[in-house]
C-alpha atoms as a PDB file:
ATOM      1  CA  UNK A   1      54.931   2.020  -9.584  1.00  0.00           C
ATOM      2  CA  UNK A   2      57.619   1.484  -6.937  1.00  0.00           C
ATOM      3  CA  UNK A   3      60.814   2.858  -6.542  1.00  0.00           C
ATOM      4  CA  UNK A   4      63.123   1.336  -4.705  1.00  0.00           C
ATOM      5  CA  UNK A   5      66.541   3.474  -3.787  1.00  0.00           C
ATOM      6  CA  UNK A   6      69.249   2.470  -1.217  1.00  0.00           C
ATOM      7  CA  UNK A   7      71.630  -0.096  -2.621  1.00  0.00           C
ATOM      8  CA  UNK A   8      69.703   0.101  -5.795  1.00  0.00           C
ATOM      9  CA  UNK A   9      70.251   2.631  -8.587  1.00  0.00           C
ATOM     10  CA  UNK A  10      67.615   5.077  -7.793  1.00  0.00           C
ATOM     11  CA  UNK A  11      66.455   5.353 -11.471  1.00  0.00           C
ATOM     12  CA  UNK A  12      65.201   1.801 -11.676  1.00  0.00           C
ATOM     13  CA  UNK A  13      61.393   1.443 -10.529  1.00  0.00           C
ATOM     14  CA  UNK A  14      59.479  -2.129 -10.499  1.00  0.00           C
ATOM     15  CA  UNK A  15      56.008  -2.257 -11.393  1.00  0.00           C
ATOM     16  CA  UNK A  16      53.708  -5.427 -12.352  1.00  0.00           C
ATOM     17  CA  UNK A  17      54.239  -6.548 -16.002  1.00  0.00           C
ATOM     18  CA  UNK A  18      51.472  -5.662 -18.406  1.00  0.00           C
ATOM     19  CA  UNK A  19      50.859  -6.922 -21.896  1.00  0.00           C
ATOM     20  CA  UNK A  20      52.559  -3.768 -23.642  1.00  0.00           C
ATOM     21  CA  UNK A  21      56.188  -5.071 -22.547  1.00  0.00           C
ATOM     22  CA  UNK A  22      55.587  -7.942 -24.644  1.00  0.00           C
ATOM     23  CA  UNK A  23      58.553  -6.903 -26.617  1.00  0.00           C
ATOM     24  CA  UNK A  24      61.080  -5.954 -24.053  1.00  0.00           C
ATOM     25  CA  UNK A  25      60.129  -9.751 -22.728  1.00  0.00           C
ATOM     26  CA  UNK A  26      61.254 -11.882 -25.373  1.00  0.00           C
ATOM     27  CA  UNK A  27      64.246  -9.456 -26.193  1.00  0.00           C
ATOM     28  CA  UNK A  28      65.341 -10.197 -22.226  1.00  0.00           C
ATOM     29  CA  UNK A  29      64.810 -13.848 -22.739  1.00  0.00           C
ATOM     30  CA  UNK A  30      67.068 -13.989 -25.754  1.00  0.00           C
ATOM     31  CA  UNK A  31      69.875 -12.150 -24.397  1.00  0.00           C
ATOM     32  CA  UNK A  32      69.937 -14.058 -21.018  1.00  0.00           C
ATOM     33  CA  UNK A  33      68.491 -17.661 -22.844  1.00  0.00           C
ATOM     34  CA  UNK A  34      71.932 -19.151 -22.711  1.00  0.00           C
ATOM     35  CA  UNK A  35      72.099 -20.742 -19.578  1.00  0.00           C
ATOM     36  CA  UNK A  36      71.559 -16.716 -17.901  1.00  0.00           C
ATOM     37  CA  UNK A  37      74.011 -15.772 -20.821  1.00  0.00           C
ATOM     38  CA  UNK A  38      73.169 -14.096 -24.543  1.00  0.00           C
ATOM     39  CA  UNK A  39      71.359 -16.980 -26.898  1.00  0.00           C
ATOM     40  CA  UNK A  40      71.091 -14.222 -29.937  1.00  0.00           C
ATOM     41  CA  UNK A  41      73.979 -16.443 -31.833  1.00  0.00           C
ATOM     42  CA  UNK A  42      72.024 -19.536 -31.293  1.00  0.00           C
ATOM     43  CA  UNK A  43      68.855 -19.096 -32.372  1.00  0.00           C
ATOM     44  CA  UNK A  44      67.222 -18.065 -35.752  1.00  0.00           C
ATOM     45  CA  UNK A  45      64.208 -17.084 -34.910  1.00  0.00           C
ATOM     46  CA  UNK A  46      64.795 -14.368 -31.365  1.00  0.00           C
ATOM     47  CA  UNK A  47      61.416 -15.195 -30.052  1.00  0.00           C
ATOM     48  CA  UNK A  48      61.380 -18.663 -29.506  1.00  0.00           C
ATOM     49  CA  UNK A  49      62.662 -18.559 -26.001  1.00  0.00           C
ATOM     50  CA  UNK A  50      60.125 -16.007 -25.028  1.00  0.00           C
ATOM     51  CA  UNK A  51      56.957 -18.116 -26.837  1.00  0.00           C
ATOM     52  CA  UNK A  52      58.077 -20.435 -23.928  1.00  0.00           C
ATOM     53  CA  UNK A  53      59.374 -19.220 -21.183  1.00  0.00           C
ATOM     54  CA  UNK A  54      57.873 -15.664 -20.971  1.00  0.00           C
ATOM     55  CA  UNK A  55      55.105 -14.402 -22.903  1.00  0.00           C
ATOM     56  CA  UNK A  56      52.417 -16.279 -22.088  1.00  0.00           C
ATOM     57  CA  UNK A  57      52.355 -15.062 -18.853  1.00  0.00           C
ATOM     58  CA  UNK A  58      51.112 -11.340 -19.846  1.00  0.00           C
ATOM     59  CA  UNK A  59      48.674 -13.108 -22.009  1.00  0.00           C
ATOM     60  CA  UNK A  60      46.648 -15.566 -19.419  1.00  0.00           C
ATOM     61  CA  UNK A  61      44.933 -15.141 -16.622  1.00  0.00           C
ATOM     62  CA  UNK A  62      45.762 -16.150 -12.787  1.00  0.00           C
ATOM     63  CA  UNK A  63      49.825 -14.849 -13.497  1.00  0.00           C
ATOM     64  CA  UNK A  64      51.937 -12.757 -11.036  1.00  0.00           C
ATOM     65  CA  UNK A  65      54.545 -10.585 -12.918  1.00  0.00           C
ATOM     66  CA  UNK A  66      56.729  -7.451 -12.088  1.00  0.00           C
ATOM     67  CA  UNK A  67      59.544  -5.580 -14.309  1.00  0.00           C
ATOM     68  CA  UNK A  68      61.685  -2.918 -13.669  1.00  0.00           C
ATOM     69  CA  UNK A  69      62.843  -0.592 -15.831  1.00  0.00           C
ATOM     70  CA  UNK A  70      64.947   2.465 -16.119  1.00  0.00           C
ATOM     71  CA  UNK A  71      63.413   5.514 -18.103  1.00  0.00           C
ATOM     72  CA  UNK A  72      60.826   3.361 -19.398  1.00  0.00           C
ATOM     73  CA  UNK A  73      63.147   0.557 -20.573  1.00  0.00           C
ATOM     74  CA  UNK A  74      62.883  -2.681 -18.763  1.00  0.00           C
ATOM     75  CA  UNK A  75      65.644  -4.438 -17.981  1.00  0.00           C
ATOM     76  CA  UNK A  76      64.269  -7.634 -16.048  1.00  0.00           C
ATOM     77  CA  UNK A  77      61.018  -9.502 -15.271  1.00  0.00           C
ATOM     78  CA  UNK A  78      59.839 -11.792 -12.720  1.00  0.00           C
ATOM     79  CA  UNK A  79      56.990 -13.595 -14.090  1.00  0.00           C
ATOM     80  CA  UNK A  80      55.073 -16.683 -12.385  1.00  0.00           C
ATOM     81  CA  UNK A  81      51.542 -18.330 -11.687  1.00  0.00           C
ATOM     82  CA  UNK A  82      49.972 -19.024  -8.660  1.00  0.00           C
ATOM     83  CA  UNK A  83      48.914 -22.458  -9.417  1.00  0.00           C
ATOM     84  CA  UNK A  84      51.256 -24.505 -11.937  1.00  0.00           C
ATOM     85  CA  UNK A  85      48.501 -27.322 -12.984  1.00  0.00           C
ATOM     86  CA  UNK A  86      45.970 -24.589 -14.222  1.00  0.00           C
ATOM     87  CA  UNK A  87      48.576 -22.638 -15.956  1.00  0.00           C
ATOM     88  CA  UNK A  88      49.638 -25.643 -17.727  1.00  0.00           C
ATOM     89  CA  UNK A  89      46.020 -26.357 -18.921  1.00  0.00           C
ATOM     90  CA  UNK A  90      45.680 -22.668 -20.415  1.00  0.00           C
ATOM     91  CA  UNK A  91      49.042 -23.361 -22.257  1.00  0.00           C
ATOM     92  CA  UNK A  92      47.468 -26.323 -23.922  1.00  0.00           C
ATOM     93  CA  UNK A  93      43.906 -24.309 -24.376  1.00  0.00           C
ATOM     94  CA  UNK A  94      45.076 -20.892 -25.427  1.00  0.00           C
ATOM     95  CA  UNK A  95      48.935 -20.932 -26.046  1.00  0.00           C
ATOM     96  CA  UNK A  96      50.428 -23.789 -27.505  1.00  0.00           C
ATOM     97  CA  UNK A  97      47.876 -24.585 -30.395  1.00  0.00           C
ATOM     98  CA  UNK A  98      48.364 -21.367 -32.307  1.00  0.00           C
ATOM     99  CA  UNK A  99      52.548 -21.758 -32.153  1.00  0.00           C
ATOM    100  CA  UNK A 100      52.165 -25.623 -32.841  1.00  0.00           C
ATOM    101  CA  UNK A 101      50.477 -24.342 -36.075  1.00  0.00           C
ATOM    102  CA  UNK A 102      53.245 -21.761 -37.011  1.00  0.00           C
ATOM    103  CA  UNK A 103      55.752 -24.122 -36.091  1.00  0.00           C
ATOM    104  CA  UNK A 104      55.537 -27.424 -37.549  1.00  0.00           C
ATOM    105  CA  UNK A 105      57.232 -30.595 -36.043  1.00  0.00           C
ATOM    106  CA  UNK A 106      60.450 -30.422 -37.315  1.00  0.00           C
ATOM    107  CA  UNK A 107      60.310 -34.388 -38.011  1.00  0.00           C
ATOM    108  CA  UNK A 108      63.262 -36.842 -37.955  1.00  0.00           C
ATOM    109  CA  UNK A 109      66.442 -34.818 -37.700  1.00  0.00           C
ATOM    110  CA  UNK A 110      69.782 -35.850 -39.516  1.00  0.00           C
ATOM    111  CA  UNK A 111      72.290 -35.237 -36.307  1.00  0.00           C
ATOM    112  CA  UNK A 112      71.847 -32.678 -33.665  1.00  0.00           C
ATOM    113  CA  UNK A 113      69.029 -30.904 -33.761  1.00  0.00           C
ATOM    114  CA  UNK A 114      69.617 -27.128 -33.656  1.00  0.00           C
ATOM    115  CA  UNK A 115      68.999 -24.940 -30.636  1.00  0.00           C
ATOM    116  CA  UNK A 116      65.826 -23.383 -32.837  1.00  0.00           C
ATOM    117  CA  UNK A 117      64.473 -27.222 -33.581  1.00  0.00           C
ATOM    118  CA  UNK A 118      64.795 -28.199 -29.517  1.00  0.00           C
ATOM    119  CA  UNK A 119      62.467 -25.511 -28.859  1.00  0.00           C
ATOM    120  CA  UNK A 120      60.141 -26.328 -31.154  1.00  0.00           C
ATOM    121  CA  UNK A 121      59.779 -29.955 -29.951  1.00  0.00           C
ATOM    122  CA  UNK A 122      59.225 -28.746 -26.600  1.00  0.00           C
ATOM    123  CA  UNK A 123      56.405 -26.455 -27.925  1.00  0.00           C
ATOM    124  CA  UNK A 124      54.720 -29.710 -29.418  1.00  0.00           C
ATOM    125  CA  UNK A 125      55.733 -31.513 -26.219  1.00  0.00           C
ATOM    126  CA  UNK A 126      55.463 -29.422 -24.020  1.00  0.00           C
ATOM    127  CA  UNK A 127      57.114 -30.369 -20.596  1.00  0.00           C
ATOM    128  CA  UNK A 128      54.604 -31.154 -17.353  1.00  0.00           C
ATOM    129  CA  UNK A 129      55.982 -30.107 -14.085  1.00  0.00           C
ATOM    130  CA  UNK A 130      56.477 -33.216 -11.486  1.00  0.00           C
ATOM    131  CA  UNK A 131      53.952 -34.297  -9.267  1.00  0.00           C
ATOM    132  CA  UNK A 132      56.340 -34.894  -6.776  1.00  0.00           C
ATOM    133  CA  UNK A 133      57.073 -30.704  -6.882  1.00  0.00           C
ATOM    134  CA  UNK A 134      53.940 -29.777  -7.492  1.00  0.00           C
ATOM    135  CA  UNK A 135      52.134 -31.289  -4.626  1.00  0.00           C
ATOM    136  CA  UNK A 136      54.403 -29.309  -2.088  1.00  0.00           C
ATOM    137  CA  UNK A 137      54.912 -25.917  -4.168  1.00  0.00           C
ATOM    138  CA  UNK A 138      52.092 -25.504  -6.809  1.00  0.00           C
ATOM    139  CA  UNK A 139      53.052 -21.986  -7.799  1.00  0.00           C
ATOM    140  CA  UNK A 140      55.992 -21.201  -9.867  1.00  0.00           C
ATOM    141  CA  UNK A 141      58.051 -18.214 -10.962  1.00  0.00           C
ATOM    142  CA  UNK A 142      60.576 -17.408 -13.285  1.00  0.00           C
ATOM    143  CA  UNK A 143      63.390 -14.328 -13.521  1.00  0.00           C
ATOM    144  CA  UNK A 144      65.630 -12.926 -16.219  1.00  0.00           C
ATOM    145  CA  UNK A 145      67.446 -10.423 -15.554  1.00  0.00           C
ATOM    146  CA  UNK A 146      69.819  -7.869 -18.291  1.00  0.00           C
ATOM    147  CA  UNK A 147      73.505  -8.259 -16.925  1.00  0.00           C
ATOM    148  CA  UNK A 148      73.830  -4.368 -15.974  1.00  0.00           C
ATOM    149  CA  UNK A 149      71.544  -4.831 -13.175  1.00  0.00           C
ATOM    150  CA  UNK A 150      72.598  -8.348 -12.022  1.00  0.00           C
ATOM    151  CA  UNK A 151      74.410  -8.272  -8.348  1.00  0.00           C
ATOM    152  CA  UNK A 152      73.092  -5.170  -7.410  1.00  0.00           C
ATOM    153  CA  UNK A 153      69.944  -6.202  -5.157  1.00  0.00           C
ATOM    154  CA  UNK A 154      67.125  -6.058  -7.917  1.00  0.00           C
ATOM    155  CA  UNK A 155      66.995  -9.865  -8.379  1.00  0.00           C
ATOM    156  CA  UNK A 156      66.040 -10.148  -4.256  1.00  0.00           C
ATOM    157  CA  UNK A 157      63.832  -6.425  -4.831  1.00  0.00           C
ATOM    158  CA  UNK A 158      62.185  -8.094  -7.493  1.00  0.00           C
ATOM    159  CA  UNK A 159      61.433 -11.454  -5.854  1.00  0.00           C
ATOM    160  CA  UNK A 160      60.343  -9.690  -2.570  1.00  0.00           C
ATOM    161  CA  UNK A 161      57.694  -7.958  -4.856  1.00  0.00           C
ATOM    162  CA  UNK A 162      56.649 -11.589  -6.122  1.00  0.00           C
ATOM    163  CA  UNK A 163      56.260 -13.287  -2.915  1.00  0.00           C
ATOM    164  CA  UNK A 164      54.380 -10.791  -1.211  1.00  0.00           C
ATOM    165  CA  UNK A 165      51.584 -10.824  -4.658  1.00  0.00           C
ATOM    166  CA  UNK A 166      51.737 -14.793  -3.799  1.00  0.00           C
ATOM    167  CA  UNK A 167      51.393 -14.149  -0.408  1.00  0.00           C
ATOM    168  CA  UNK A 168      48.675 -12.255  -0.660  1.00  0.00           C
ATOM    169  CA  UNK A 169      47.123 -14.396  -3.425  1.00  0.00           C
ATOM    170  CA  UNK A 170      46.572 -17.102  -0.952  1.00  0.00           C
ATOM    171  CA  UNK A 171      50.117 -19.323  -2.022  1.00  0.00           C
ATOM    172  CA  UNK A 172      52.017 -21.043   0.256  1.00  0.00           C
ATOM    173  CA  UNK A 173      54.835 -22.401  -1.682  1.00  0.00           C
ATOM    174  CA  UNK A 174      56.578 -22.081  -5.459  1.00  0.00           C
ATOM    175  CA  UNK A 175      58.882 -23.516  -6.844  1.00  0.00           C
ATOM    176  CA  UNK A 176      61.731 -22.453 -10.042  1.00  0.00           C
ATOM    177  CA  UNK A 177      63.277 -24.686 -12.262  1.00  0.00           C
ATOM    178  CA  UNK A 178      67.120 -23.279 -12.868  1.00  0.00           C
ATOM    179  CA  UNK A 179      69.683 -24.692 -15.862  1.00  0.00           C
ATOM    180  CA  UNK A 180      71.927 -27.043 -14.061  1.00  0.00           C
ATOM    181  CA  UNK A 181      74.924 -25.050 -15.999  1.00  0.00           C
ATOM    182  CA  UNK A 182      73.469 -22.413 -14.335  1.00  0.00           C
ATOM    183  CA  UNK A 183      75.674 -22.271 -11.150  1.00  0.00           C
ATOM    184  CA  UNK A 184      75.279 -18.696 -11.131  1.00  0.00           C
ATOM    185  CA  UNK A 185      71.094 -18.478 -11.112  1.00  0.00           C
ATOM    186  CA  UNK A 186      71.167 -21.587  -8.457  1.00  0.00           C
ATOM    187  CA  UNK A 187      73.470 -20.012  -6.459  1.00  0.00           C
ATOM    188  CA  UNK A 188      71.238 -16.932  -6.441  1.00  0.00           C
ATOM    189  CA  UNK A 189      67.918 -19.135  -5.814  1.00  0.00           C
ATOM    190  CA  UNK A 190      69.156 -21.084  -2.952  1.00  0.00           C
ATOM    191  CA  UNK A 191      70.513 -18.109  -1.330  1.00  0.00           C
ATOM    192  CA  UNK A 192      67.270 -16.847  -0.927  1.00  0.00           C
ATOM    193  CA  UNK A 193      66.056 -19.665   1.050  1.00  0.00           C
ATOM    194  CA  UNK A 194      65.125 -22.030  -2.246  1.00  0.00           C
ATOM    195  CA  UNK A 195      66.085 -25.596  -1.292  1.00  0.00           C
ATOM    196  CA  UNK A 196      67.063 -28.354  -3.857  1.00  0.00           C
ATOM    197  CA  UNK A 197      64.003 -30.115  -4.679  1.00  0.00           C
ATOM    198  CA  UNK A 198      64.993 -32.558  -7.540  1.00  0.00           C
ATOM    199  CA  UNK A 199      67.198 -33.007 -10.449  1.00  0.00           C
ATOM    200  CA  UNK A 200      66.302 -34.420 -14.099  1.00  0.00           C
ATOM    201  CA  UNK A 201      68.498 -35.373 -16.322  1.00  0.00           C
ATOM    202  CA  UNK A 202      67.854 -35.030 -19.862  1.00  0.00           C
ATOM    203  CA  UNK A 203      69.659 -36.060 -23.161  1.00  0.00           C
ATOM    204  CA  UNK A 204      71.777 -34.002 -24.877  1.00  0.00           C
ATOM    205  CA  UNK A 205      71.425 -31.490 -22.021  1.00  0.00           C
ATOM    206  CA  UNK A 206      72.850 -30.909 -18.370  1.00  0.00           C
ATOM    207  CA  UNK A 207      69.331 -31.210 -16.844  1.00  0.00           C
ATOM    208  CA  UNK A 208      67.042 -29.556 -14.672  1.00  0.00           C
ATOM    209  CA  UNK A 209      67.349 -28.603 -10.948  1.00  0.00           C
ATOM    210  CA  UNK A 210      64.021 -27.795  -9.253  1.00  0.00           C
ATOM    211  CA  UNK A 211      63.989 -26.031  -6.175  1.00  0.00           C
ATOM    212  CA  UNK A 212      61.077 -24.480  -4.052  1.00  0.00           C
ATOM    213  CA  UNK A 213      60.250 -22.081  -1.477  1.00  0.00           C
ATOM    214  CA  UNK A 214      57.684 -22.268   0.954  1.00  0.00           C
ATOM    215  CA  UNK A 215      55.860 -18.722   1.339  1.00  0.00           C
ATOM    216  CA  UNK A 216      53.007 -19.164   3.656  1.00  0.00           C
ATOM    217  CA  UNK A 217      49.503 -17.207   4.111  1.00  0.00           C
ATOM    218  CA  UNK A 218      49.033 -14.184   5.965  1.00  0.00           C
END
């Protein structure tokens, strides 16, 4: 456990993520799922951002993760792997086969698909990170954070935590893929030395903006 004080609310403490916050993981991806705003009024089923984005790093191996938490509730995660390729091929061992079961493909869609039908074609297609990022910054992180402790340092507290678990874990670059209607999260990424890697446009979405980070080895 670390607490952190200074700038920081001195009842917040970071600590690495463990399976038990499970939970408090997919209710954090829901409420900041929306483009780093509150996707509860989009979605039918809540958990359907975590099943992707979150939860199966607690649940397989080689993952770096930290939360903090006030009074035992945790209010944001950082969660990443050290190397992106291998974390992909547990997802397609251990992770995606069960939810491809529980969710089937939702087949051909009159109109536009709903925000709950997107997500479960990406958990039948899952998306493959490219080459051209991986080969330069093979691990990869993600952060979610509740808004009542956005802009108050725990976003950099929490990264610093990350970085230094990568460090020591032998990585020498990540990368993070931000929401390009998420001027707020890139703004926060490239301000902590994440340069613009790529951008993919998508259809029937604003795309995604890759950027990495290179860490070196102590």
């Amino acid at each position: 456990m670390v607490r952190i004080s200074g700038s920081l609310d001195d009842d917040l403490e970071f600590r690495p993520a463990v399976r038990s916050d499970l939970d408090a993981v997919y209710e954090i991806s829901l409420l900041t799922g929306n483009a780093g705003r509150d996707a509860t009024s989009l979605y039918v089923d809540p958990k359907l951002m975590g099943h992707i984005y979150a939860a199966p790093y607690l649940i397989l191996d080689r993952t770096i993760g930290y939360v903090v938490e006030n009074q035992k509730q945790v209010l944001g995660f950082v969660l990443g792997a050290a190397n992106t390729r291998d974390f992909e091929a547990q997802l397609e061992d251990r992770w995606w086969p069960k939810l491809r079961r529980d969710y089937p493909w939702p087949g051909k869609v009159q109109g536009e698909m709903t925000a709950d039908q997107k997500r479960i074609c990406m958990i039948h297609r899952s998306d493959v990170v490219p080459e051209r990022v991986i080969q330069a910054f093979p691990a990869h992180l993600h952060m979610n954070l509740l808004p009542e402790i956005q802009g108050k340092g725990v976003g950099t507290a929490l990264l610093n935590l990350w970085v230094d678990a990568a460090r020591n874990a032998s990585v020498s670059a990540a990368h993070v893929r931000v929401n390009a209607k998420n001027t707020s999260g890139l703004a926060f990424w490239k301000s902590r030395k994440f340069q613009p890697l790529l951008t993919q446009k998508s259809k029937g979405s604003a795309g995604t903006i890759w950027c990495g980070l290179k860490i070196g080895v102590l």
